[in-house]
C-alpha atoms as a PDB file:
ATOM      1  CA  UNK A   1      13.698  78.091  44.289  1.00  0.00           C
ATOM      2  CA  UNK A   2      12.792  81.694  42.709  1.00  0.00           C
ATOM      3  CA  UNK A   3      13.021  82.998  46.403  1.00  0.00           C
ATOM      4  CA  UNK A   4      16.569  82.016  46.683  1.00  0.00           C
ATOM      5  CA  UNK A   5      18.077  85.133  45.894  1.00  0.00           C
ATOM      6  CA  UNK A   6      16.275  88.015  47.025  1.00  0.00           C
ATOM      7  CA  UNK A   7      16.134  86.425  50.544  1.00  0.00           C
ATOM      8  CA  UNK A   8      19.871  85.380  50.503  1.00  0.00           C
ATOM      9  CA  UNK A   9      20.394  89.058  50.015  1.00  0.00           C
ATOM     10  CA  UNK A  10      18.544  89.814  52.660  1.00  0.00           C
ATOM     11  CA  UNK A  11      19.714  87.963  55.172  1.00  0.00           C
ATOM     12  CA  UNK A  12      23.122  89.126  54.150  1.00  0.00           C
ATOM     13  CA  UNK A  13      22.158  92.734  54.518  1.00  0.00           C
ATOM     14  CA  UNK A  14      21.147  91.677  58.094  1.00  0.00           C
ATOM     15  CA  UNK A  15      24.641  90.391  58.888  1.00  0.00           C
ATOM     16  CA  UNK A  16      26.197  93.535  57.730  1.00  0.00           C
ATOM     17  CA  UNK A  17      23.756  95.687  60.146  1.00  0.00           C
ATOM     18  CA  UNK A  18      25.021  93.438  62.861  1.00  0.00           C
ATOM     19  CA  UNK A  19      28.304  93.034  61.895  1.00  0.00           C
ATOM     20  CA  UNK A  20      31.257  91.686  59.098  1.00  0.00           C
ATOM     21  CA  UNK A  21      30.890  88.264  57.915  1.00  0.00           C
ATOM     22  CA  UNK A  22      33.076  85.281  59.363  1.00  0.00           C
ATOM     23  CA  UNK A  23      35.530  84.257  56.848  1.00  0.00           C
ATOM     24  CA  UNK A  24      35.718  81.109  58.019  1.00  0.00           C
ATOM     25  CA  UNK A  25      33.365  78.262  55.502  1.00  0.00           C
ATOM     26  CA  UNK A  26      30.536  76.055  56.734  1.00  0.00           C
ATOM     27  CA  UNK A  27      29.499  78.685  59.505  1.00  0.00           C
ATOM     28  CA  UNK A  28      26.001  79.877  57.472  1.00  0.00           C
ATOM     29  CA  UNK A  29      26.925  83.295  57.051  1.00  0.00           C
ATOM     30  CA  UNK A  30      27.665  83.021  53.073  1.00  0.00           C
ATOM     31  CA  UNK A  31      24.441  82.701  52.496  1.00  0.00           C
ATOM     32  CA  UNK A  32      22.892  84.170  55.592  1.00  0.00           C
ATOM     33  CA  UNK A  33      21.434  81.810  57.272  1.00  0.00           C
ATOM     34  CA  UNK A  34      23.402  81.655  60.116  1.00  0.00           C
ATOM     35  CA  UNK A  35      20.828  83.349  63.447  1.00  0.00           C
ATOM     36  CA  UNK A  36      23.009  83.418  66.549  1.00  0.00           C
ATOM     37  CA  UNK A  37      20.960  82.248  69.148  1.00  0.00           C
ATOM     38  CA  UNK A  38      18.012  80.523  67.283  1.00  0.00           C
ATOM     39  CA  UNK A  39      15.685  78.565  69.185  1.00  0.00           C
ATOM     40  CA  UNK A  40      13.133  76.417  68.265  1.00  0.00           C
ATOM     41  CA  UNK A  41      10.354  75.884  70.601  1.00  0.00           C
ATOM     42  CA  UNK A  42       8.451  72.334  70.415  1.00  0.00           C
ATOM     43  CA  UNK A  43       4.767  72.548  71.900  1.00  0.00           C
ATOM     44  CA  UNK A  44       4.538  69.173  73.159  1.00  0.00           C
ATOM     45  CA  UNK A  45       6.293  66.515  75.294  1.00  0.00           C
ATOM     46  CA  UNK A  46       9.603  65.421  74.179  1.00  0.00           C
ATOM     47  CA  UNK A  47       9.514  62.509  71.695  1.00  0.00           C
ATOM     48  CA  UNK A  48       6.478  63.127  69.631  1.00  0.00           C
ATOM     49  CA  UNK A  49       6.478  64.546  66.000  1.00  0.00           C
ATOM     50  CA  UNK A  50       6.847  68.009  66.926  1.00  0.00           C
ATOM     51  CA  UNK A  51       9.860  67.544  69.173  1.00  0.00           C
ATOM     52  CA  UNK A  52      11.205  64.967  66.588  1.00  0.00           C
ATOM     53  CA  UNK A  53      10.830  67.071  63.499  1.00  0.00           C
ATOM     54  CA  UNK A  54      12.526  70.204  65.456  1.00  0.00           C
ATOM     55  CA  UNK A  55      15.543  68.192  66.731  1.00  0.00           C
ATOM     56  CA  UNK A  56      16.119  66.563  63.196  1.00  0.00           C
ATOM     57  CA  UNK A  57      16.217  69.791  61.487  1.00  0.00           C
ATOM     58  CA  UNK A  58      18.320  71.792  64.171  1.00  0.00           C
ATOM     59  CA  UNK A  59      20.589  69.062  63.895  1.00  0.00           C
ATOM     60  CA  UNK A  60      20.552  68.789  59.939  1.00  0.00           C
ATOM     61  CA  UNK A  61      21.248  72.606  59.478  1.00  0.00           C
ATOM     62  CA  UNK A  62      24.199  72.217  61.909  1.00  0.00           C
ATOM     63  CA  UNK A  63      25.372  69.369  60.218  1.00  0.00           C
ATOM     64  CA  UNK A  64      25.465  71.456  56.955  1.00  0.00           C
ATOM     65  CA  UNK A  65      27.304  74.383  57.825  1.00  0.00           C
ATOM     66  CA  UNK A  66      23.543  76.403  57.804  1.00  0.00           C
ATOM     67  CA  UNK A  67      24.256  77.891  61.500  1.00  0.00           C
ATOM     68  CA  UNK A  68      25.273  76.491  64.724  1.00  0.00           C
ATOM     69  CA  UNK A  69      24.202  76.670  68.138  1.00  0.00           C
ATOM     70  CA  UNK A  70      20.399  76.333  67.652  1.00  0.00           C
ATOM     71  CA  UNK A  71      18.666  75.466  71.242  1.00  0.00           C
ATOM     72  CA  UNK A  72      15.693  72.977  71.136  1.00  0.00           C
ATOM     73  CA  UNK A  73      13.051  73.496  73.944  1.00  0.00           C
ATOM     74  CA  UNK A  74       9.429  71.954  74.934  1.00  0.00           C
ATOM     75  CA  UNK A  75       6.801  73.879  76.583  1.00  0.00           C
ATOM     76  CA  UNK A  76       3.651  71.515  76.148  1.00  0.00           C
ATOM     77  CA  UNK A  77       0.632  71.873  77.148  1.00  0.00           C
ATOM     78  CA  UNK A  78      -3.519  72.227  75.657  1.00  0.00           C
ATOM     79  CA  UNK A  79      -2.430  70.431  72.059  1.00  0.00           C
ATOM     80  CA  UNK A  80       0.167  72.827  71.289  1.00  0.00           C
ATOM     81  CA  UNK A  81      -1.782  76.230  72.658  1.00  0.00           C
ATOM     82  CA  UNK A  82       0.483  76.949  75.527  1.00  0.00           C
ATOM     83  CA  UNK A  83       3.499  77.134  72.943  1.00  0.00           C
ATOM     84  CA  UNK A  84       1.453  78.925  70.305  1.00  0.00           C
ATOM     85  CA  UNK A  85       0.461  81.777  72.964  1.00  0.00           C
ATOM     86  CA  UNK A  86       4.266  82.189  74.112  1.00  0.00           C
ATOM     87  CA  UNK A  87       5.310  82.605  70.372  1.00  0.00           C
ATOM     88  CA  UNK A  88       2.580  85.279  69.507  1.00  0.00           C
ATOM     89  CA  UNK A  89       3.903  86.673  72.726  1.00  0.00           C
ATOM     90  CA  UNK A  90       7.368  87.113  71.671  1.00  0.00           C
ATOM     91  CA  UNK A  91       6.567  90.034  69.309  1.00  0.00           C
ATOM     92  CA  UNK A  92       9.274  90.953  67.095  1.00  0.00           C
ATOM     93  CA  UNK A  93      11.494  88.201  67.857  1.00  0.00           C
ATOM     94  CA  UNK A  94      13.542  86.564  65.365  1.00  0.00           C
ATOM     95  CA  UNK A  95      15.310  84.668  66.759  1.00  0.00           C
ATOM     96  CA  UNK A  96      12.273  82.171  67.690  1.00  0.00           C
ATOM     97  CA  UNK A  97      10.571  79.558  65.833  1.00  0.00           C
ATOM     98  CA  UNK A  98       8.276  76.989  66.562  1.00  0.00           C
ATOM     99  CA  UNK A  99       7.817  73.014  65.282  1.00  0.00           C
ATOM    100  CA  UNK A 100       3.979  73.311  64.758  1.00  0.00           C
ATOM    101  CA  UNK A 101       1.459  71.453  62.437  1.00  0.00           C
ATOM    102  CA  UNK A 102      -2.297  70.340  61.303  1.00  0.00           C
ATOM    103  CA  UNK A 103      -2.305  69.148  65.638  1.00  0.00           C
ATOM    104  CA  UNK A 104      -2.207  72.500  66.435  1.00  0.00           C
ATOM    105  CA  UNK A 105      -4.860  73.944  63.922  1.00  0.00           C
ATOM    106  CA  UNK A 106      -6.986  71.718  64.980  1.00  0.00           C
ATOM    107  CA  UNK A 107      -6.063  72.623  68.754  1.00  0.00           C
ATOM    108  CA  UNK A 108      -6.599  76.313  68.766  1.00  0.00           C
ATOM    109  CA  UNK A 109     -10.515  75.244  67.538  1.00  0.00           C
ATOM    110  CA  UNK A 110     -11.404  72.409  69.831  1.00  0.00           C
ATOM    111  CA  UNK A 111      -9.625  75.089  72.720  1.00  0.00           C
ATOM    112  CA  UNK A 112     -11.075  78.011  71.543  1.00  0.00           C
ATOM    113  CA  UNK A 113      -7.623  79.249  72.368  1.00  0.00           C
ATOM    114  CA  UNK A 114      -7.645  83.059  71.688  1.00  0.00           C
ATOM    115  CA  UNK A 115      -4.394  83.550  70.171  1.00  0.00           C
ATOM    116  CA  UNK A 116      -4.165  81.790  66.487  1.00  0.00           C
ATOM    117  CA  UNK A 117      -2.062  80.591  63.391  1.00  0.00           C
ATOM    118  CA  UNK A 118      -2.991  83.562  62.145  1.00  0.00           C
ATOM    119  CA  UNK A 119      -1.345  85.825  64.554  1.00  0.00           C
ATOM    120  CA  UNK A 120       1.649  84.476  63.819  1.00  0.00           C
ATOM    121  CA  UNK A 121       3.950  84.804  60.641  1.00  0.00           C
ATOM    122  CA  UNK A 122       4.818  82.166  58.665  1.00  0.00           C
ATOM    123  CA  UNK A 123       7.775  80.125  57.899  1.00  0.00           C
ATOM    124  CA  UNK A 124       7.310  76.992  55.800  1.00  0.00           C
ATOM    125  CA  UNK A 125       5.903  73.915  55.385  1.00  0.00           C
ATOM    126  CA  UNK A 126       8.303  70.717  55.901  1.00  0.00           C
ATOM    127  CA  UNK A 127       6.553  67.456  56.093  1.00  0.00           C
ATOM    128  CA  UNK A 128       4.078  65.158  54.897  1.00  0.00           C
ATOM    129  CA  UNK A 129       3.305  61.947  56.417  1.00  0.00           C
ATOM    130  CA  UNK A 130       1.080  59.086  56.490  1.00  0.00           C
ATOM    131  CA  UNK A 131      -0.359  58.084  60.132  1.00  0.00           C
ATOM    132  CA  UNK A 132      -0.092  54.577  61.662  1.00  0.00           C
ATOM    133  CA  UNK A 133      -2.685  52.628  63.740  1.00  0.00           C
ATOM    134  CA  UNK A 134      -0.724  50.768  65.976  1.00  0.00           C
ATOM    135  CA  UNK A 135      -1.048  48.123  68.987  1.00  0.00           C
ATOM    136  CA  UNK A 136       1.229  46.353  71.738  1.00  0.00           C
ATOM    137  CA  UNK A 137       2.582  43.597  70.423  1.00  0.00           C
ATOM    138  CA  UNK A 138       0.829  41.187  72.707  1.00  0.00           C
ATOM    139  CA  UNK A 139      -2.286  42.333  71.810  1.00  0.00           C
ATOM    140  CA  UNK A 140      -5.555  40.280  70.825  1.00  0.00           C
ATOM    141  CA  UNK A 141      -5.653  42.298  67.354  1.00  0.00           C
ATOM    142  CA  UNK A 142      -3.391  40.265  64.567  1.00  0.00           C
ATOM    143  CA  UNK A 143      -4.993  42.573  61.630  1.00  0.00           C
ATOM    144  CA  UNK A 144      -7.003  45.612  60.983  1.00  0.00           C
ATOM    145  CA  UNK A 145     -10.069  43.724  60.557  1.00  0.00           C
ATOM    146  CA  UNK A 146      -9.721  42.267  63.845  1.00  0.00           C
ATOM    147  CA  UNK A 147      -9.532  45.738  65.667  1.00  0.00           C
ATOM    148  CA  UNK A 148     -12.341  46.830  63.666  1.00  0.00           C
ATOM    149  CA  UNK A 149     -14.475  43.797  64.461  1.00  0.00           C
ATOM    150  CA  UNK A 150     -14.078  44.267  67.742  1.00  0.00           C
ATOM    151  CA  UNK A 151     -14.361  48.404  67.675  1.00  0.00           C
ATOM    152  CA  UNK A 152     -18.074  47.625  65.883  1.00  0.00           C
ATOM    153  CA  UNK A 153     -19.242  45.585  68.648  1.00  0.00           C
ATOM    154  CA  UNK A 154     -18.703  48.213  70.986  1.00  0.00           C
ATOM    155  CA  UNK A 155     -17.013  51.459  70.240  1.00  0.00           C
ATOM    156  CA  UNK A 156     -16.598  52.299  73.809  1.00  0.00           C
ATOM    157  CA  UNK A 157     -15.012  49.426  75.469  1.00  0.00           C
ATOM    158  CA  UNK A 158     -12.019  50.104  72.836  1.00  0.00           C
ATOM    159  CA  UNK A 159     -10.580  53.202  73.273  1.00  0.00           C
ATOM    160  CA  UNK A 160      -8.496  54.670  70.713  1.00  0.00           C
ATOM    161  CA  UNK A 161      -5.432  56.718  71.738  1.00  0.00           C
ATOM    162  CA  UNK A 162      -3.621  59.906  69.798  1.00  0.00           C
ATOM    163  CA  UNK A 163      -1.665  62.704  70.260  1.00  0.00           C
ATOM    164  CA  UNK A 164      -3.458  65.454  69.229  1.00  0.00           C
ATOM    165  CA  UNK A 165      -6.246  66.832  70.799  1.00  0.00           C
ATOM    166  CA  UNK A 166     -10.014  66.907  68.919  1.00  0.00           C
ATOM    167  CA  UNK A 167      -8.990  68.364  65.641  1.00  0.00           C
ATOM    168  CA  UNK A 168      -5.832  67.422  65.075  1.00  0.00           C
ATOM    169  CA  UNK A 169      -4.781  64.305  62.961  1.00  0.00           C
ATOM    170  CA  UNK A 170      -4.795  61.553  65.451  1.00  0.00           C
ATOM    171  CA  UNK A 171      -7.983  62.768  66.253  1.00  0.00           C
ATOM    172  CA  UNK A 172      -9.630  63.364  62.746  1.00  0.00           C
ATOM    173  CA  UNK A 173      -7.769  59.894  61.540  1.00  0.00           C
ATOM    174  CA  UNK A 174      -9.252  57.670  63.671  1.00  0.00           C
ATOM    175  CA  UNK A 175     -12.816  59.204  63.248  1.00  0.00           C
ATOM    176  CA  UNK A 176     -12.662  58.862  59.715  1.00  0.00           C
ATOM    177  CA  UNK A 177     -12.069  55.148  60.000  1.00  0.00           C
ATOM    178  CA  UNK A 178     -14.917  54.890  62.271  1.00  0.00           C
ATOM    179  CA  UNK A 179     -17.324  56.462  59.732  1.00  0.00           C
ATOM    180  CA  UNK A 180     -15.841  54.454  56.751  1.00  0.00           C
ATOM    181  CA  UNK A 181     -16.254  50.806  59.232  1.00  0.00           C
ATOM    182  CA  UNK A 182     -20.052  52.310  59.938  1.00  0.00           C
ATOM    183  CA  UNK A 183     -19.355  53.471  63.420  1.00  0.00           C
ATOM    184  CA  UNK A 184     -21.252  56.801  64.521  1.00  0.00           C
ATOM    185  CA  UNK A 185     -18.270  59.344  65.266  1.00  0.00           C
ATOM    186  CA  UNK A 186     -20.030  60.619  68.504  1.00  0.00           C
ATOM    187  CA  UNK A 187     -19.344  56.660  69.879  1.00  0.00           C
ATOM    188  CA  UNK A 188     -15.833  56.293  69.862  1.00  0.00           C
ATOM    189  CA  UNK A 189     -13.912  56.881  72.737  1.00  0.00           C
ATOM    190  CA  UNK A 190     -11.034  59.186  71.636  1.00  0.00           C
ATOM    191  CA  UNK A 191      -8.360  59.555  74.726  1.00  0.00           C
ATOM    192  CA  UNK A 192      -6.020  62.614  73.772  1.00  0.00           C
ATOM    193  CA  UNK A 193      -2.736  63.270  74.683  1.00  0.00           C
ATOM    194  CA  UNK A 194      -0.412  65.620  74.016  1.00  0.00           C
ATOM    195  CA  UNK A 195       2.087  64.526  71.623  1.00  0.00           C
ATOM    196  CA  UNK A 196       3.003  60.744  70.498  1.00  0.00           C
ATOM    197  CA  UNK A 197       6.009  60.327  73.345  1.00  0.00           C
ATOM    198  CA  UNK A 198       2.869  60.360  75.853  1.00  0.00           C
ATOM    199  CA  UNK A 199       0.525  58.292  73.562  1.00  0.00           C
ATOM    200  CA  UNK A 200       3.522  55.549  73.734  1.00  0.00           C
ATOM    201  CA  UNK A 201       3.371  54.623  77.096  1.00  0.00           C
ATOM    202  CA  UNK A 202      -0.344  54.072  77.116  1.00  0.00           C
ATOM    203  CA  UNK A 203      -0.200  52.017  73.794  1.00  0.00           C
ATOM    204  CA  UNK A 204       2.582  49.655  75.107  1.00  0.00           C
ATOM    205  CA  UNK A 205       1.115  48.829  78.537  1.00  0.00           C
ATOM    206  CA  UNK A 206      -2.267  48.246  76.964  1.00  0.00           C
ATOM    207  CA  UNK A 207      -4.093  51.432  78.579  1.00  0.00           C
ATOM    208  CA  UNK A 208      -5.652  51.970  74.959  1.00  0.00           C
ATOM    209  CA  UNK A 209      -7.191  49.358  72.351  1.00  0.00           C
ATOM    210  CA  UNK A 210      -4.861  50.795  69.535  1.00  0.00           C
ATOM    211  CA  UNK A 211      -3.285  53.994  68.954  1.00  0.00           C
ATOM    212  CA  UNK A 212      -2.824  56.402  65.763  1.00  0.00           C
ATOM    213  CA  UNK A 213       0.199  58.726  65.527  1.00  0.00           C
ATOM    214  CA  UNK A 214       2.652  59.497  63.014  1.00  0.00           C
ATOM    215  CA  UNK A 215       4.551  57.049  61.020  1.00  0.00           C
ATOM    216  CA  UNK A 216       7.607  58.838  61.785  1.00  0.00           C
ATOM    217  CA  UNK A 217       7.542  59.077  65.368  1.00  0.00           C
ATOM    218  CA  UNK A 218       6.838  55.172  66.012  1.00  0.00           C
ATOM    219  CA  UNK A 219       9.522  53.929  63.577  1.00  0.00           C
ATOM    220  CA  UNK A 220      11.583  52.462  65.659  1.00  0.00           C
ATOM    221  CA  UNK A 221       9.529  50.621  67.692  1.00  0.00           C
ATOM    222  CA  UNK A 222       7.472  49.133  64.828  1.00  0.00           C
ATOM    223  CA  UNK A 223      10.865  47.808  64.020  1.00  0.00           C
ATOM    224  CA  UNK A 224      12.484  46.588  67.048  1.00  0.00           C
ATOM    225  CA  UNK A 225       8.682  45.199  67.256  1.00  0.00           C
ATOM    226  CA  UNK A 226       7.304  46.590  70.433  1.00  0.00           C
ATOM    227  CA  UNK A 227       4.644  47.789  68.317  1.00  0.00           C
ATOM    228  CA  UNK A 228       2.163  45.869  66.033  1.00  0.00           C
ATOM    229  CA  UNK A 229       1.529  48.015  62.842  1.00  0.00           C
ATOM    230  CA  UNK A 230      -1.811  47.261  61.807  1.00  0.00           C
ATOM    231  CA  UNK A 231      -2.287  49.926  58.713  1.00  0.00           C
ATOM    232  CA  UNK A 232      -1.585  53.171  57.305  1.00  0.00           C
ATOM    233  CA  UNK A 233      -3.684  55.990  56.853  1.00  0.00           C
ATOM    234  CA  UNK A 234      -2.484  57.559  53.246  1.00  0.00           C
ATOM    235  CA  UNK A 235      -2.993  56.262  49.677  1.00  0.00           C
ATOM    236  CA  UNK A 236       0.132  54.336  49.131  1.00  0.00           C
ATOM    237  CA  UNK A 237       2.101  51.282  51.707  1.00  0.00           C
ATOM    238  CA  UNK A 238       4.867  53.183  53.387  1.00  0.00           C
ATOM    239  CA  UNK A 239       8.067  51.533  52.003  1.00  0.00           C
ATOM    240  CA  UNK A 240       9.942  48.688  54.226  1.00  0.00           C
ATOM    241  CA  UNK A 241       6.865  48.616  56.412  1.00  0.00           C
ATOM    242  CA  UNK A 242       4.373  45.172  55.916  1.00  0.00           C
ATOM    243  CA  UNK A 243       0.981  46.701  56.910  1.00  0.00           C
ATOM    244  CA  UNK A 244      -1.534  47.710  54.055  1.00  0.00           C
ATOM    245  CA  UNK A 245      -3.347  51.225  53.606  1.00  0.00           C
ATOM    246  CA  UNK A 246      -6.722  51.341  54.936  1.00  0.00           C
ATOM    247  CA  UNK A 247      -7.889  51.527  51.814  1.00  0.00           C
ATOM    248  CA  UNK A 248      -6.635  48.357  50.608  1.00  0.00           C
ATOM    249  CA  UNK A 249      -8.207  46.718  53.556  1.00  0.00           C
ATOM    250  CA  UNK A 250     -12.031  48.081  52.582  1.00  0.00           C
ATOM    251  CA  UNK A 251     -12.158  51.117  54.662  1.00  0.00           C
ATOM    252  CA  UNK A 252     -12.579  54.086  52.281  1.00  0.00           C
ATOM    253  CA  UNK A 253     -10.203  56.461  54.371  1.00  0.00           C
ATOM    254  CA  UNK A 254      -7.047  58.406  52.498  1.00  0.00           C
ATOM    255  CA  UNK A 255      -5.782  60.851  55.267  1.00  0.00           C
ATOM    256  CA  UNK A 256      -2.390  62.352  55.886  1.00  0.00           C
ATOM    257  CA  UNK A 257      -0.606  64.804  58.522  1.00  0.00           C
ATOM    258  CA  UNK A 258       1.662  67.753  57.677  1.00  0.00           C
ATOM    259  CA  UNK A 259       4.390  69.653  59.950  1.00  0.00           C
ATOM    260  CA  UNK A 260       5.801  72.830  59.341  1.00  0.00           C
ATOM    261  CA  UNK A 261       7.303  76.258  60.947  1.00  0.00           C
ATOM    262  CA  UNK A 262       6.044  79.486  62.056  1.00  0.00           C
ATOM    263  CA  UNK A 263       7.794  82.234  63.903  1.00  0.00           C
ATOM    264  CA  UNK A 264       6.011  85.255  65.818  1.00  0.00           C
ATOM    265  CA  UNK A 265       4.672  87.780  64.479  1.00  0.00           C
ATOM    266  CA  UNK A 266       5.791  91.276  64.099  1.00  0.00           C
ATOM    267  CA  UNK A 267       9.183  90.666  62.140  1.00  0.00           C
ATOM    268  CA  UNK A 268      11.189  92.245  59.896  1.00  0.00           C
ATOM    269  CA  UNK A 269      11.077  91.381  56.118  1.00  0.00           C
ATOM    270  CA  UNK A 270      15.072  90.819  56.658  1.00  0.00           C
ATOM    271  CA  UNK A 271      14.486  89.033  59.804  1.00  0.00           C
ATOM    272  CA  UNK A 272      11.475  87.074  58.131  1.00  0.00           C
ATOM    273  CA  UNK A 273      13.755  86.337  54.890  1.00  0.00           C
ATOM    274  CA  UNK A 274      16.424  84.689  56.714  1.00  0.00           C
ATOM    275  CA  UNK A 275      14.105  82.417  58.491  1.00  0.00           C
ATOM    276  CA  UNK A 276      13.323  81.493  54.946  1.00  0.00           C
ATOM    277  CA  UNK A 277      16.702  81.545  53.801  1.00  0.00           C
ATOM    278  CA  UNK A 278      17.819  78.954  56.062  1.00  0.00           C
ATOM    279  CA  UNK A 279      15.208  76.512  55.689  1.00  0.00           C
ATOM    280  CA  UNK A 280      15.411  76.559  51.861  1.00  0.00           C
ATOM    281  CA  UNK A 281      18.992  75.991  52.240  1.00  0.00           C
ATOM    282  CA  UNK A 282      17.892  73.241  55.178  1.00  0.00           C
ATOM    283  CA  UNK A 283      15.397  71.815  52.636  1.00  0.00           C
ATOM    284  CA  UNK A 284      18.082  71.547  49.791  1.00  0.00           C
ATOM    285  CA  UNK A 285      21.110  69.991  52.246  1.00  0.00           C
ATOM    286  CA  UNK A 286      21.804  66.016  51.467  1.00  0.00           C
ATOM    287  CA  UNK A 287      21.133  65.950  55.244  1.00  0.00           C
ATOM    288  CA  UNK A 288      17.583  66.695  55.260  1.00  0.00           C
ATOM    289  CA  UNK A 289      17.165  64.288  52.243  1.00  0.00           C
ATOM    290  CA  UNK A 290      18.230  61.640  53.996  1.00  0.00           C
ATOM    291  CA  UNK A 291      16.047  62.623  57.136  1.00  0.00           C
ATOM    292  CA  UNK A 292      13.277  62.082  55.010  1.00  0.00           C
ATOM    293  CA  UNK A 293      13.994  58.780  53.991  1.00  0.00           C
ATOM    294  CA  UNK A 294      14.617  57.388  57.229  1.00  0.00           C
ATOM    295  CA  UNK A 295      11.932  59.054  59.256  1.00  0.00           C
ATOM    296  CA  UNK A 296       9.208  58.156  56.616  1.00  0.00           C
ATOM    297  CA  UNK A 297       8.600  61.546  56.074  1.00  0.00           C
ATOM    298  CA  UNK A 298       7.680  63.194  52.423  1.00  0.00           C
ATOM    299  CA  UNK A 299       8.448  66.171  50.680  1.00  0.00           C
ATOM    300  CA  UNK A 300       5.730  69.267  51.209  1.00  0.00           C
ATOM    301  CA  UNK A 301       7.904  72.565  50.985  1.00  0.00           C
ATOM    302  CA  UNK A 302       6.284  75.590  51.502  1.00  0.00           C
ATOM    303  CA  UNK A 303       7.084  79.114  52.177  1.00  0.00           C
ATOM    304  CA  UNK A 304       6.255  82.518  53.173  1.00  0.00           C
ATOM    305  CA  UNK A 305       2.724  83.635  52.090  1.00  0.00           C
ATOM    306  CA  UNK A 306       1.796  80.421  50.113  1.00  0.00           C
ATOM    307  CA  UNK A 307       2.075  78.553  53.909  1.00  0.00           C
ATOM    308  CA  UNK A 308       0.489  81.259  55.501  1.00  0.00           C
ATOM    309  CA  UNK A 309      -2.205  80.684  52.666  1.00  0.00           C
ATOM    310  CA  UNK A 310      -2.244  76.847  53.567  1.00  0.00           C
ATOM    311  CA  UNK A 311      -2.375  77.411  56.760  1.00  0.00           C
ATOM    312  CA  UNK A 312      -6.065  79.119  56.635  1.00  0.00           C
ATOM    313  CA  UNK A 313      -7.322  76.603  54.081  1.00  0.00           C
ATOM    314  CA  UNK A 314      -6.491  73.732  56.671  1.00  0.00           C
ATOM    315  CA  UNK A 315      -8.451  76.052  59.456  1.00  0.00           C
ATOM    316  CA  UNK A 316     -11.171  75.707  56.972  1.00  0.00           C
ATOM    317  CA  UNK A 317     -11.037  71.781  56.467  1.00  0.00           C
ATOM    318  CA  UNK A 318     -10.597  71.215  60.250  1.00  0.00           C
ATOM    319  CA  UNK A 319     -13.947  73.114  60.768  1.00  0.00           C
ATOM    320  CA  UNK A 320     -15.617  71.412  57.676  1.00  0.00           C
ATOM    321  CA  UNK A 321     -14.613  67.659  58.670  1.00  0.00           C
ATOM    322  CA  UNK A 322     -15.798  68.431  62.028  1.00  0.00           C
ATOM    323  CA  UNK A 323     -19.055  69.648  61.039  1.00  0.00           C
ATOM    324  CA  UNK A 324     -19.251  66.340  58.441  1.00  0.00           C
ATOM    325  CA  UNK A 325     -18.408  64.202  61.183  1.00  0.00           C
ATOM    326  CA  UNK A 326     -21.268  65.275  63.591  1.00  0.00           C
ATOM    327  CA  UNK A 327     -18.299  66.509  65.911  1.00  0.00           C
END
């Protein structure tokens, strides 16, 4: 990581403006990434891939000695909008951060909210991840081809559940099947909700035909097998799960969701470098590596300006696919 160093330095420079460094090892401040009184704000319900992604890493950088005391809060609401106008609120603060991803690009469009990713300043980039279309398990759909027989016949009486709202990737995932099984977009009935942990409910008690979320945040119940996993969403199977890519099953769709961090805007480049400093350090700890491997999750680090770069191309492809879609 070329950034290492400079940023290291930086953070350290902060710590001797505030005051002299702990002695004491595995408290962050060796490298400086230890930010008393960091908290990370999750814009949507609790139990959904923000909220999952956020509590994961807080714990994994406490876990490794990175800093300690890191306070995880939700404040949900409009697909992630509510959250995203607090944080451009906080001006200058840095000692906020918020769990935040392609959901919320796509929410600030289909909202028209008026504060955007752009107003904020970027972190990094954590996650990749397939999605999952998923059913009860005591539903009348064995296989994908059975949900999609049934979603031809008529796209309204099976509505499809997500938790994103239009725009975001249980929103553009879904549509993208329906185009590739020959189903006009503008038919299906898309029921949003705002993160997976509320999508849940309404999958399990049959409130939706089938439901499309990430693979991370429905592990466990795919497992314990409350949940029927019908296919994934990216180009390859998702290892230790039995359910084929859509692609494999006929339907030309190869679509995947990203997470990531951004903190508000108005920072300084020390306070800015440690943010950076402790998620390359996060990003590097054996903890996080093995977060990754049992949440399903892939490797996509990004920082700094080459996120913030990302982060307008994906604006870009969220307006593009909705314009392809007829949407």
């Amino acid at each position: 990581m070329r950034l290492r160093t400079p940023l290291a330095l930086l953070g350290a420079a902060v710590l001797v403006l505030v005051g002299p460094p702990l002695l004491t090892t595995g408290s962050g401040t060796e490298t400086g990434t230890h930010i008393p009184g960091l908290r990370f704000m999750v814009p949507n319900t609790p139990g959904g891939g923000y909220d999952i992604t956020a509590r994961t890493a807080a714990k994994n950088a406490e876990d490794a000695g990175l800093t300690h005391g890191i306070e995880v809060f939700n404040l949900p609401g409009a697909g992630g909008t509510v959250g995203l106008s607090r944080l451009v609120s906080e001006h200058g603060n840095g000692r906020l951060a918020m769990s935040m991803g392609l959901g919320v690009v796509g929410a600030v469009r289909s909202n028209g909210a008026p504060k955007t990713l752009a107003d904020t300043t970027p972190v990094a980039r954590l996650t990749e991840e397939q999605d999952v279309v998923v059913v009860a398990r005591n539903s009348p759909y064995k296989t994908i081809d059975d949900l999609i027989g049934a979603w031809k016949e008529n796209p309204g009486k099976v509505p499809v559940g997500g938790g994103s709202s239009p725009g975001g990737p249980d929103h553009l995932a879904p549509m993208l099947m329906a185009r590739a099984a020959g189903i006009a977009p503008k038919q299906v009935n898309y029921i949003p909700f705002d993160g997976g942990g509320e999508l849940l409910a309404s999958i399990l008690g049959n409130k939706v035909g089938f439901g499309v979320s990430g693979v991370g945040e429905y592990l466990d119940q795919i497992r314990a097998g409350e949940l029927r996993l019908l296919a994934v969403t990216g180009p390859e199977r998702v290892p230790g799960l039995d359910a084929p890519t859509l692609q494999e099953a006929g339907y030309d769709v190869n679509f995947t969701n990203w997470r990531g961090i951004v903190a508000p805007p108005g920072l300084t480049d020390a306070e800015r470098g440690q943010l950076i400093a402790l998620v390359e350090e996060l990003h590097d700890s054996n903890e996080w590596r093995a977060s990754l491997k049992q949440n399903g999750w892939d490797d996509a680090f990004l920082t700094g300006e080459e996120f913030g770069e990302f982060l307008e191309a994906e604006d870009e492809r969220v307006v593009s696919v909705l314009k392809e879609l007829g949407l």
